[in-house]
N, C-alpha and C. Protein backbone atom coordinates (compact mmCIF):
# COMPACT_ATOMS: atom_id res chain seq x y z
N UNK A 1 22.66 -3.36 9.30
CA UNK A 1 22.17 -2.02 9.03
C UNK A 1 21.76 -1.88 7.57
N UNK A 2 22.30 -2.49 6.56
CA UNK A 2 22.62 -1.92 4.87
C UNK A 2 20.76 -3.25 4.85
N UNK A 3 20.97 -4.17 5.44
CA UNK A 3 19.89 -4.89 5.50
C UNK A 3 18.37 -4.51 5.88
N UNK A 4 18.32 -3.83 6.87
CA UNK A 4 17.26 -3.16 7.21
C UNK A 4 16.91 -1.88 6.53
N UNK A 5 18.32 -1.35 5.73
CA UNK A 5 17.42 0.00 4.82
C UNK A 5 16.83 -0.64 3.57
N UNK A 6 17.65 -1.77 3.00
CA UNK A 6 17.00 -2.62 1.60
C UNK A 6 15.72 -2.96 2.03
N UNK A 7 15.06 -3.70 2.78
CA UNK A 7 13.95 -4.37 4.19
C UNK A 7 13.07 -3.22 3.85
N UNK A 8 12.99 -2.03 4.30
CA UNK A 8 12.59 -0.16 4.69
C UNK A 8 12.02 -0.51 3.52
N UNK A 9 13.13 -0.10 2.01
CA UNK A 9 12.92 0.24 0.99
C UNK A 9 12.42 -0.50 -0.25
N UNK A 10 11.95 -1.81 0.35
CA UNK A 10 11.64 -2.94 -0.36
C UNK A 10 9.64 -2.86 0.08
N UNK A 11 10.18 -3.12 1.42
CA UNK A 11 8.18 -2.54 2.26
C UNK A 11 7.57 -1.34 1.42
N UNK A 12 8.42 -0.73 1.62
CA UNK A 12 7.70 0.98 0.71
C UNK A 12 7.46 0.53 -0.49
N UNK A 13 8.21 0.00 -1.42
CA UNK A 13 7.80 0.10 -2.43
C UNK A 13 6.78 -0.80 -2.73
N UNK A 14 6.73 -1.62 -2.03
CA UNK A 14 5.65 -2.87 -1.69
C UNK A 14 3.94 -1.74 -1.97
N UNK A 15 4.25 -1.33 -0.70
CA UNK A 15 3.10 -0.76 -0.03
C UNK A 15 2.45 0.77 -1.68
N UNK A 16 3.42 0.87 -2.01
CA UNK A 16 3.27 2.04 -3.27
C UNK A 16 2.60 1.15 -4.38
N UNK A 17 3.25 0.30 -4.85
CA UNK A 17 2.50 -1.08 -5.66
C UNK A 17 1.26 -1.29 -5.51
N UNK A 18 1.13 -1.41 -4.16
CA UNK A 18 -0.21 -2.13 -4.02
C UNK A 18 -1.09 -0.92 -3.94
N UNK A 19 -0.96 -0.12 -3.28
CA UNK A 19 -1.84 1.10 -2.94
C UNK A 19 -2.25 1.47 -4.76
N UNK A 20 -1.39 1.90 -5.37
CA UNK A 20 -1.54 2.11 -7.09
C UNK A 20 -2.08 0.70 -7.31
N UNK A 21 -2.06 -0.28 -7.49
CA UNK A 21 -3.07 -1.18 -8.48
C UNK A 21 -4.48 -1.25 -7.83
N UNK A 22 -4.42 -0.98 -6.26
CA UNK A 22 -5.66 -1.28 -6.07
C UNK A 22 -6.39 -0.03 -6.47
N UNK A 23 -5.66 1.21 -6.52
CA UNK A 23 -6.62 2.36 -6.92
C UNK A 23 -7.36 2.30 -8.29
N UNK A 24 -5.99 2.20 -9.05
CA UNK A 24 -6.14 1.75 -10.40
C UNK A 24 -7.04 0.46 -11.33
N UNK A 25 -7.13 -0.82 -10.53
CA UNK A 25 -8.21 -1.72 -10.58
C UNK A 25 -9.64 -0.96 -9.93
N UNK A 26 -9.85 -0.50 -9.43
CA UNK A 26 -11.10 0.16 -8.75
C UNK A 26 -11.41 1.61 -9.00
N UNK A 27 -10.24 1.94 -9.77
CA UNK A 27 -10.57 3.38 -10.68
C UNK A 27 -12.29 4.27 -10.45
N UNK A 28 -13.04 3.20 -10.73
CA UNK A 28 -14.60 4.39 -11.45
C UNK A 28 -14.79 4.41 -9.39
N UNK A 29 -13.92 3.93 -8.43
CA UNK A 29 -14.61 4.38 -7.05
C UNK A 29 -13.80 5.13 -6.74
N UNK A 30 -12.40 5.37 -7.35
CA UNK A 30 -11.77 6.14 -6.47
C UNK A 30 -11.07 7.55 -6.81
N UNK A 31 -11.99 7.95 -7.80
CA UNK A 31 -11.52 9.31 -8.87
C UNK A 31 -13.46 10.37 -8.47
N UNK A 32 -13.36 11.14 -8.45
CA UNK A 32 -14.37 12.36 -8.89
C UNK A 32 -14.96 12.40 -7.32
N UNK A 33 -16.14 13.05 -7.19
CA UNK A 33 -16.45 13.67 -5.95
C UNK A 33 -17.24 12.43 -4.60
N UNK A 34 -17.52 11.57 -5.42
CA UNK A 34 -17.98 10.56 -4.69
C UNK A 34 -16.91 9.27 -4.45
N UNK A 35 -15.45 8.68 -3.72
CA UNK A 35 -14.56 8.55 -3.90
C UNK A 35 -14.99 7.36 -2.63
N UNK A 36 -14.53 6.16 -2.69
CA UNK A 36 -14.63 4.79 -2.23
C UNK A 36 -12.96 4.51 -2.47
N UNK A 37 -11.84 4.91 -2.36
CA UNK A 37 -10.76 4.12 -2.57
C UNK A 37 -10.18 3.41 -1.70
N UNK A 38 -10.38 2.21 -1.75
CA UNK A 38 -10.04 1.23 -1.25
C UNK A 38 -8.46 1.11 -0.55
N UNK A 39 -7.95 1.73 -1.44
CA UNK A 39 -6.07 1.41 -1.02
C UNK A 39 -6.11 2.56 0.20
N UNK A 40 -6.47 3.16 0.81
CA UNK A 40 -6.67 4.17 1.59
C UNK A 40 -6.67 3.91 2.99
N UNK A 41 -6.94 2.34 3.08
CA UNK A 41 -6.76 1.84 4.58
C UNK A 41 -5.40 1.50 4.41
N UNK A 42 -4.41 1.28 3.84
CA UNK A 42 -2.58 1.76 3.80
C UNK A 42 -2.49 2.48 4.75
N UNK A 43 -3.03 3.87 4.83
CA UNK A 43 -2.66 4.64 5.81
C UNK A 43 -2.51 4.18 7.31
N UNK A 44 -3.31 2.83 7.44
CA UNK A 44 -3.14 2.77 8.83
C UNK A 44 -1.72 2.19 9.19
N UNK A 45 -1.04 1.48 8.10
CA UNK A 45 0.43 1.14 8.25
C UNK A 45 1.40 2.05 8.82
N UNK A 46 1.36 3.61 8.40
CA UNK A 46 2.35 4.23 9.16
C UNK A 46 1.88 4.19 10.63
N UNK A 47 0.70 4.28 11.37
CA UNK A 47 0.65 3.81 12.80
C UNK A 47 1.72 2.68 13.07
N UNK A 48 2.28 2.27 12.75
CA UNK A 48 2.69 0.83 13.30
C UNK A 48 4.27 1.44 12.67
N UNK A 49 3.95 1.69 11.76
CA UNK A 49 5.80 2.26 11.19
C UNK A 49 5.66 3.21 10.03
N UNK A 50 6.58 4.63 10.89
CA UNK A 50 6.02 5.94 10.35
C UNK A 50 7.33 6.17 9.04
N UNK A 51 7.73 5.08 8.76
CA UNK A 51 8.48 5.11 7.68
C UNK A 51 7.52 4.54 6.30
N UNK A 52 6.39 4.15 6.41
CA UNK A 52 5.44 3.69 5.70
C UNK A 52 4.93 5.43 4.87
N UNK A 53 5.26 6.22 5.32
CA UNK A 53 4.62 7.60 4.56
C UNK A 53 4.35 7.49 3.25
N UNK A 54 6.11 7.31 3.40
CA UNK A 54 6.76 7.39 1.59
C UNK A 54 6.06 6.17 0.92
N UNK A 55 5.93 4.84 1.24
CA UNK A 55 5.09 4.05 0.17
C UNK A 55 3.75 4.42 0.02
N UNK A 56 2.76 4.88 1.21
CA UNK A 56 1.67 5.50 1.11
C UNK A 56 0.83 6.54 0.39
N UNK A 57 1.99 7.29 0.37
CA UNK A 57 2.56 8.55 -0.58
C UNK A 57 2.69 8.40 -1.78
N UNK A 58 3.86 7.83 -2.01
CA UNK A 58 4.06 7.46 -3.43
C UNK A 58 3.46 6.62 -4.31
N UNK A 59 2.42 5.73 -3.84
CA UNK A 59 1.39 4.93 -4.18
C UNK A 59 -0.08 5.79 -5.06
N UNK A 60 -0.21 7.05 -3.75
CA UNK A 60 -1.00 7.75 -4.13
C UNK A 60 -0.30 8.89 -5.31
N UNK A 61 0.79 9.20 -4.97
CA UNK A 61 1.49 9.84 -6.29
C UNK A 61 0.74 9.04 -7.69
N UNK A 62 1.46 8.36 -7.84
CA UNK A 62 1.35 7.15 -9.49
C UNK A 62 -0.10 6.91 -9.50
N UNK A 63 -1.12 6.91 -8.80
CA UNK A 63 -2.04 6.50 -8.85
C UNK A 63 -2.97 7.78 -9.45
N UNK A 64 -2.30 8.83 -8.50
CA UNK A 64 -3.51 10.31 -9.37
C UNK A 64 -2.59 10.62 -10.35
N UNK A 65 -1.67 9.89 -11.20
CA UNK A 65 -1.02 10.06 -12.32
C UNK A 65 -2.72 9.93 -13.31
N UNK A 66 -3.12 9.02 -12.59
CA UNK A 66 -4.11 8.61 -13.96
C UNK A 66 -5.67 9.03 -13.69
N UNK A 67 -5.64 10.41 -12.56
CA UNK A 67 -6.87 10.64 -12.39
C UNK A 67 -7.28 11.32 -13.52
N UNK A 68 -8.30 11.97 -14.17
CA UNK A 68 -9.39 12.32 -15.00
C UNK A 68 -9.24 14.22 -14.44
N UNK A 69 -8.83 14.09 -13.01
CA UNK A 69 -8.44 15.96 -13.14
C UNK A 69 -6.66 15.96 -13.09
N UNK A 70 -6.31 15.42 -13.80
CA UNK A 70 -4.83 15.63 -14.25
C UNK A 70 -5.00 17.48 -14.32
N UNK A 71 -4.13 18.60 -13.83
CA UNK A 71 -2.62 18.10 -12.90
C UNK A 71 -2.98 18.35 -11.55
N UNK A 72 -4.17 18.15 -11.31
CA UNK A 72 -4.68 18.89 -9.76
C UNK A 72 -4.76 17.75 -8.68
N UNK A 73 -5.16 16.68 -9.07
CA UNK A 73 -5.02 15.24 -8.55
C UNK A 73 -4.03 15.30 -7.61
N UNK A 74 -2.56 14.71 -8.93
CA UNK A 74 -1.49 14.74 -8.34
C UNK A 74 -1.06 15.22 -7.10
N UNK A 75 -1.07 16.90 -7.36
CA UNK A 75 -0.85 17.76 -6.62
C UNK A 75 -1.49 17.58 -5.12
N UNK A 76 -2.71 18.33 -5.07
CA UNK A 76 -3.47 18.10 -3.83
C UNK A 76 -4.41 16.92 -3.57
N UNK A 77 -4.74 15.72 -4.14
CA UNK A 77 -4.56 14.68 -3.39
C UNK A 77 -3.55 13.69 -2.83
N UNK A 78 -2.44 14.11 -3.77
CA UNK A 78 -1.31 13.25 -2.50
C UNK A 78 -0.86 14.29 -1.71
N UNK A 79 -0.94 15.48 -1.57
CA UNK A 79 -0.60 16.59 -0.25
C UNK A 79 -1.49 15.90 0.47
N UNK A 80 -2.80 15.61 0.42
CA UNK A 80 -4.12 15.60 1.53
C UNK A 80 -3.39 13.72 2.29
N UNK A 81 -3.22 12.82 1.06
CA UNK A 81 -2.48 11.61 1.78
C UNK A 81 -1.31 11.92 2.57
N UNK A 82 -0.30 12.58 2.23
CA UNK A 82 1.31 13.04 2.86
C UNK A 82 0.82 13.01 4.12
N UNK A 83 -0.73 14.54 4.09
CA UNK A 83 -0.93 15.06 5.92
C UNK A 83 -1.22 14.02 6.23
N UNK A 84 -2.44 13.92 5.74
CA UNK A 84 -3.04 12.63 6.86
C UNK A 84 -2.06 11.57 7.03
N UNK A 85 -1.17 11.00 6.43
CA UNK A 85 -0.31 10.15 6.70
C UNK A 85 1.07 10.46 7.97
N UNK A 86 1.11 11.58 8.01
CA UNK A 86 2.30 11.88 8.82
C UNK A 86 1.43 12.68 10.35
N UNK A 87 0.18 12.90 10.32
CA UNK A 87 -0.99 13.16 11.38
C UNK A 87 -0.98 11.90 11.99
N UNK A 88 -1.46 10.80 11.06
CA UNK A 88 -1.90 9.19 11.58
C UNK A 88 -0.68 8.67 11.88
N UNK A 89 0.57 8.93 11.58
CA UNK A 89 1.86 8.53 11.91
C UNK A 89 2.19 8.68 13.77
N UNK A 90 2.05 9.95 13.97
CA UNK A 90 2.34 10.34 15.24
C UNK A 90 1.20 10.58 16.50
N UNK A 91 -0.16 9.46 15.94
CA UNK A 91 -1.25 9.42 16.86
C UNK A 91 -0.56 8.19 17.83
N UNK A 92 -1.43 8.45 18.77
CA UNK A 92 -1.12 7.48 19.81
C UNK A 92 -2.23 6.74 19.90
N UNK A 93 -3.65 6.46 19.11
CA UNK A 93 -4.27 6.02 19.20
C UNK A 93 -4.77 5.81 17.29
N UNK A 94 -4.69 4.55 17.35
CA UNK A 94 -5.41 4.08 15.99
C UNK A 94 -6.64 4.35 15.53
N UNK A 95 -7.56 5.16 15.91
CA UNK A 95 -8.60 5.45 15.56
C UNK A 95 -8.55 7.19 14.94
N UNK A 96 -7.51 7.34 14.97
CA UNK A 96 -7.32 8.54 14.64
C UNK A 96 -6.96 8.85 12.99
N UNK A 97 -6.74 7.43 12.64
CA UNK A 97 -6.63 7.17 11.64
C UNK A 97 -7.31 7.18 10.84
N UNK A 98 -9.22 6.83 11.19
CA UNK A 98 -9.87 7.46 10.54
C UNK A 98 -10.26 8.84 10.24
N UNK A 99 -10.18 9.53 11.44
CA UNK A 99 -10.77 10.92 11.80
C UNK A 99 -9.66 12.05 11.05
N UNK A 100 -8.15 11.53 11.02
CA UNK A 100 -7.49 12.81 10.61
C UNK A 100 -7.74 12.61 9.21
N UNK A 101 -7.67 11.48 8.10
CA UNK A 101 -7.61 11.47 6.64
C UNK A 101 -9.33 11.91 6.61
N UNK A 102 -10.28 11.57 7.05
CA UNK A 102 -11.03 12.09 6.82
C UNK A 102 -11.50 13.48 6.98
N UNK A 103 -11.02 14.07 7.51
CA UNK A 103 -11.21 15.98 7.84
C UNK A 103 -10.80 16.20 6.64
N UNK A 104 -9.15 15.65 6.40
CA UNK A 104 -8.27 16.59 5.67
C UNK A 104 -7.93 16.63 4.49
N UNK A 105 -8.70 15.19 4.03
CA UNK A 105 -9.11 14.53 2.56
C UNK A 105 -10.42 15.59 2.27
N UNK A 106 -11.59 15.45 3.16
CA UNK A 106 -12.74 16.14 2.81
C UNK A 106 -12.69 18.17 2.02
N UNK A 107 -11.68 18.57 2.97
CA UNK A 107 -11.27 19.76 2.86
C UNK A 107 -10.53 19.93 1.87
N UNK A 108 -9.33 19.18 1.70
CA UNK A 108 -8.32 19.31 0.38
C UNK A 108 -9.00 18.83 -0.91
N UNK A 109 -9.60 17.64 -0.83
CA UNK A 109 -9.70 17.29 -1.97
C UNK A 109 -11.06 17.83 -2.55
N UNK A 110 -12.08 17.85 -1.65
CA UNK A 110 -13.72 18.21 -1.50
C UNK A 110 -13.30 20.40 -2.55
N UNK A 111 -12.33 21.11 -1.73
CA UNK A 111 -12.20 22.13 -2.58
C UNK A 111 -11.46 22.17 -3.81
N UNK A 112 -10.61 21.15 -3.83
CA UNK A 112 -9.86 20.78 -5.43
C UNK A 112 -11.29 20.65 -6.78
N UNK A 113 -11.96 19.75 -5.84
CA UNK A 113 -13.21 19.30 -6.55
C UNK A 113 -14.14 20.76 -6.59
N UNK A 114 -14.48 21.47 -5.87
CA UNK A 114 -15.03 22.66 -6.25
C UNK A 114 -14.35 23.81 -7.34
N UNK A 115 -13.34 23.63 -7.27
CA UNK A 115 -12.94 24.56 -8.14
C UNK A 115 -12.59 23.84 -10.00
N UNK A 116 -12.06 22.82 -9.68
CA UNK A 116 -12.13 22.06 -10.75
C UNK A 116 -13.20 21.52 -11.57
N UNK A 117 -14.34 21.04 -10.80
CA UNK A 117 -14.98 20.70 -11.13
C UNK A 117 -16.58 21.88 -10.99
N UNK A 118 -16.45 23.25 -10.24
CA UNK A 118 -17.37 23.24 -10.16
C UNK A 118 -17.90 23.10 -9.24
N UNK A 119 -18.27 22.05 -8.70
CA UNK A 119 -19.23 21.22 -7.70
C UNK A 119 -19.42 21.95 -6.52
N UNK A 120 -20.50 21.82 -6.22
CA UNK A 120 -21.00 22.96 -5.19
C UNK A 120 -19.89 22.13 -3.68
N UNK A 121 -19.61 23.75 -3.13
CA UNK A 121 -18.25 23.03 -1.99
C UNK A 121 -18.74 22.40 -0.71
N UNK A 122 -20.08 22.38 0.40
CA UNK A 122 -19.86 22.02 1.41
C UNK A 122 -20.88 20.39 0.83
N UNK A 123 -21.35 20.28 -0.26
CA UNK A 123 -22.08 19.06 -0.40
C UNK A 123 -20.69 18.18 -1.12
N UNK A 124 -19.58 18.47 -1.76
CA UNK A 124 -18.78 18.09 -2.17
C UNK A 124 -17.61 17.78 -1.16
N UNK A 125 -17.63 18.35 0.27
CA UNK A 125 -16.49 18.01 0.94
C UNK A 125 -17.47 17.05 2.45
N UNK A 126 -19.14 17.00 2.23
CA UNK A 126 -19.59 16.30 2.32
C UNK A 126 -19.44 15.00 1.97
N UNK A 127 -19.76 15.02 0.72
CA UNK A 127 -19.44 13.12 -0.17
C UNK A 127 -17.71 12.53 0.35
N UNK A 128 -16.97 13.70 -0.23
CA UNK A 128 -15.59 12.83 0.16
C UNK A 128 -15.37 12.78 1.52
N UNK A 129 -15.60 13.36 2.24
CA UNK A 129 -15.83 12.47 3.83
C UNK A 129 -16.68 11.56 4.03
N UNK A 130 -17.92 11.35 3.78
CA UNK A 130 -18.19 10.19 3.95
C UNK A 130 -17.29 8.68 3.21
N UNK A 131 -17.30 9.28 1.99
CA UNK A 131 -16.46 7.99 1.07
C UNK A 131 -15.54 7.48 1.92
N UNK A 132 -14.49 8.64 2.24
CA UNK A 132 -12.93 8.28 2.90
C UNK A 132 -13.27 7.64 4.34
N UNK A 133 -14.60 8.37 5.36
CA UNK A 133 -14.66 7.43 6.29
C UNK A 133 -15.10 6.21 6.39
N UNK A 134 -16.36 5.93 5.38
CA UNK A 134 -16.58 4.72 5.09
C UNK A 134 -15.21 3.68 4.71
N UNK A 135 -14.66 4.02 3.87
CA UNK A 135 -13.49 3.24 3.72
C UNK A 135 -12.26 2.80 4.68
N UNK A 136 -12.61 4.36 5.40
CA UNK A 136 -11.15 3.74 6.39
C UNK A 136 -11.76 3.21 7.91
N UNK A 137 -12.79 3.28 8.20
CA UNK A 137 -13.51 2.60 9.24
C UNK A 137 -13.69 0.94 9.04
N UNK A 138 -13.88 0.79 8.02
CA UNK A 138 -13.60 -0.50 7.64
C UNK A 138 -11.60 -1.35 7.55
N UNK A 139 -11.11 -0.15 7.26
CA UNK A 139 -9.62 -0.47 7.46
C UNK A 139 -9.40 -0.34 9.26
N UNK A 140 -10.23 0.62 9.41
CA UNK A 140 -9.24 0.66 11.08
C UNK A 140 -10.25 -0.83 11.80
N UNK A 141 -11.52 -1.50 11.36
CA UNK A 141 -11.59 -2.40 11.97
C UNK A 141 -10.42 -3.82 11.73
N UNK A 142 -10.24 -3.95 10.52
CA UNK A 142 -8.90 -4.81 9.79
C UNK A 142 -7.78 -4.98 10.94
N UNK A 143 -7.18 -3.24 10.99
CA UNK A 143 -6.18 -3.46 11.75
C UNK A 143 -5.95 -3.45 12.97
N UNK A 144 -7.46 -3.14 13.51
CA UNK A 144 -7.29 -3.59 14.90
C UNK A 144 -7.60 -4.40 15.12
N UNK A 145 -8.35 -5.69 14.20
CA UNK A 145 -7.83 -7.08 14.40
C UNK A 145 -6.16 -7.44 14.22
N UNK A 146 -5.62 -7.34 12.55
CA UNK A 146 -4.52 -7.24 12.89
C UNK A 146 -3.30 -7.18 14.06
N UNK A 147 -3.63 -5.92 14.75
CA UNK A 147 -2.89 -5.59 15.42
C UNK A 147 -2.51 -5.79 16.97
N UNK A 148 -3.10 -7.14 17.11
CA UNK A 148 -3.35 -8.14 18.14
C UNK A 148 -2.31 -9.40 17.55
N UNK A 149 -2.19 -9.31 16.20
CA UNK A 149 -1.57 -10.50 15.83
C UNK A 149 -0.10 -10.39 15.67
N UNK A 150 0.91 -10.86 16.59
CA UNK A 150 2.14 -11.12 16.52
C UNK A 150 2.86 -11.26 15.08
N UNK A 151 2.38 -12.16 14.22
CA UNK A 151 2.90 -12.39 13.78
C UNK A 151 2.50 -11.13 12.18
N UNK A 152 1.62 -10.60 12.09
CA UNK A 152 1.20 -8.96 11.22
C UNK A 152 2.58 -8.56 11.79
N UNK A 153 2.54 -8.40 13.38
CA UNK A 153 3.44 -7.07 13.74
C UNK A 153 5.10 -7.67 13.30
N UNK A 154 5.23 -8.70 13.43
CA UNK A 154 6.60 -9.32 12.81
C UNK A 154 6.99 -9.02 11.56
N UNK A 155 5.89 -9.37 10.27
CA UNK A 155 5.82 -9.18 9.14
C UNK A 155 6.04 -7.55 8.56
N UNK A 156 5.20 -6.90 9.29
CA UNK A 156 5.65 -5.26 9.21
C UNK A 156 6.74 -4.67 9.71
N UNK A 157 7.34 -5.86 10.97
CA UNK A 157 8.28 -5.00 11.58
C UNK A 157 8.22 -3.90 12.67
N UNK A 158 7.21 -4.57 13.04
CA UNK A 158 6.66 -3.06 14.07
C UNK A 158 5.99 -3.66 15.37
N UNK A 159 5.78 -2.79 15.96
CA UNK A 159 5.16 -2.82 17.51
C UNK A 159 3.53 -2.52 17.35
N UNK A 160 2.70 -2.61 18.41
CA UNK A 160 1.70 -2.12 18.69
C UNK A 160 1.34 -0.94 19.63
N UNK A 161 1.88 -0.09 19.29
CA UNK A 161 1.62 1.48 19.85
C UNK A 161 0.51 1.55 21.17
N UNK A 162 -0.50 1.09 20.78
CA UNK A 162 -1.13 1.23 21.67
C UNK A 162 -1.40 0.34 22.96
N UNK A 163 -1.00 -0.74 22.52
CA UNK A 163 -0.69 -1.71 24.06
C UNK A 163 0.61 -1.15 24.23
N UNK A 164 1.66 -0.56 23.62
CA UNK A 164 2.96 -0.05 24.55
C UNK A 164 2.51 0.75 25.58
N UNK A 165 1.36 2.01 24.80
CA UNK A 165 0.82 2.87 25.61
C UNK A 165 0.69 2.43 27.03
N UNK A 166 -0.61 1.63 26.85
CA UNK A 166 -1.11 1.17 28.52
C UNK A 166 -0.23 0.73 28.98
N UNK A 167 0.85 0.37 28.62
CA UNK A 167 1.89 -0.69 29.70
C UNK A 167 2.59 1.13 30.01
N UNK A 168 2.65 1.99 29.71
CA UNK A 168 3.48 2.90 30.26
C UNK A 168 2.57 3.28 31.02
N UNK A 169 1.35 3.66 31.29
CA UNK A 169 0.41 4.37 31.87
C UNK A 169 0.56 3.52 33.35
């Protein structure tokens, strides 16, 4: 038991690491109204294990530590990761993974960016939906290769949700 919470809490922080350097190495794509961030296909990890929030989360925490709209970042872009992360947590289908961070990124962050910045609001919650779906359409193809592979699902510790599905159906 004391093994699998160290295991939990070792993954998370894994997953927070990486999510922050890759934002942070790729910085000029993943800050202002036109937003490419790469660490953003993370999210599809809580599909597979919804204890993944908190590294997802907290990744994106430290990471809008160093956005350029310091203190609004922080704030409502890791709220917009939290939802979409705990939305994509309790889908039963992996493709949802693109569709919920992208609504709810576009809306949260797209009006952070209007008021902060100004920026006119439905062409601004325009750009960050495309950015975020472009990015995570490319992650949900990843992991649904991935997620055929035994030995991903070993490494994460997790199941494949959606072949459990059909076997219940």
């Amino acid at each position: 038991m004391k093994k699998l919470l160290v295991r939990r809490i070792t993954d998370n922080a894994l997953v927070a690491a990486l999510y922050y350097i890759i934002t942070i190495l790729l910085a000029g794509a993943a800050f202002n109204d036109i937003q490419f961030r790469i660490a953003e296909v993370f999210i599809f990890l809580v599909f597979f294990r919804k204890d993944f929030i908190i590294g997802v989360t907290l990744g994106c925490l430290l990471a809008n530590f160093h956005s350029p709209l310091w203190p609004w970042d922080p704030i409502f872009g890791t709220l917009a990761t939290l939802l979409s992360a705990v939305f994509v947590a309790y889908s039963k289908n992996m493709v949802m993974g693109i569709i919920y961070p992208t609504i709810i990124n576009a809306f949260v962050v797209g009006t952070m960016l209007h008021f902060v910045l100004e920026a006119p609001l439905l062409p601004t919650i325009g750009l960050v939906a495309i950015g975020e779906a472009a990015v995570l359409i490319l992650g949900y193809m990843l992991f649904k290769l991935l997620s055929n592979k035994p030995a991903f699902l070993n490494l994460i510790m997790a199941t494949n949700k959606e072949e459990e599905d059909k076997k219940d159906e």
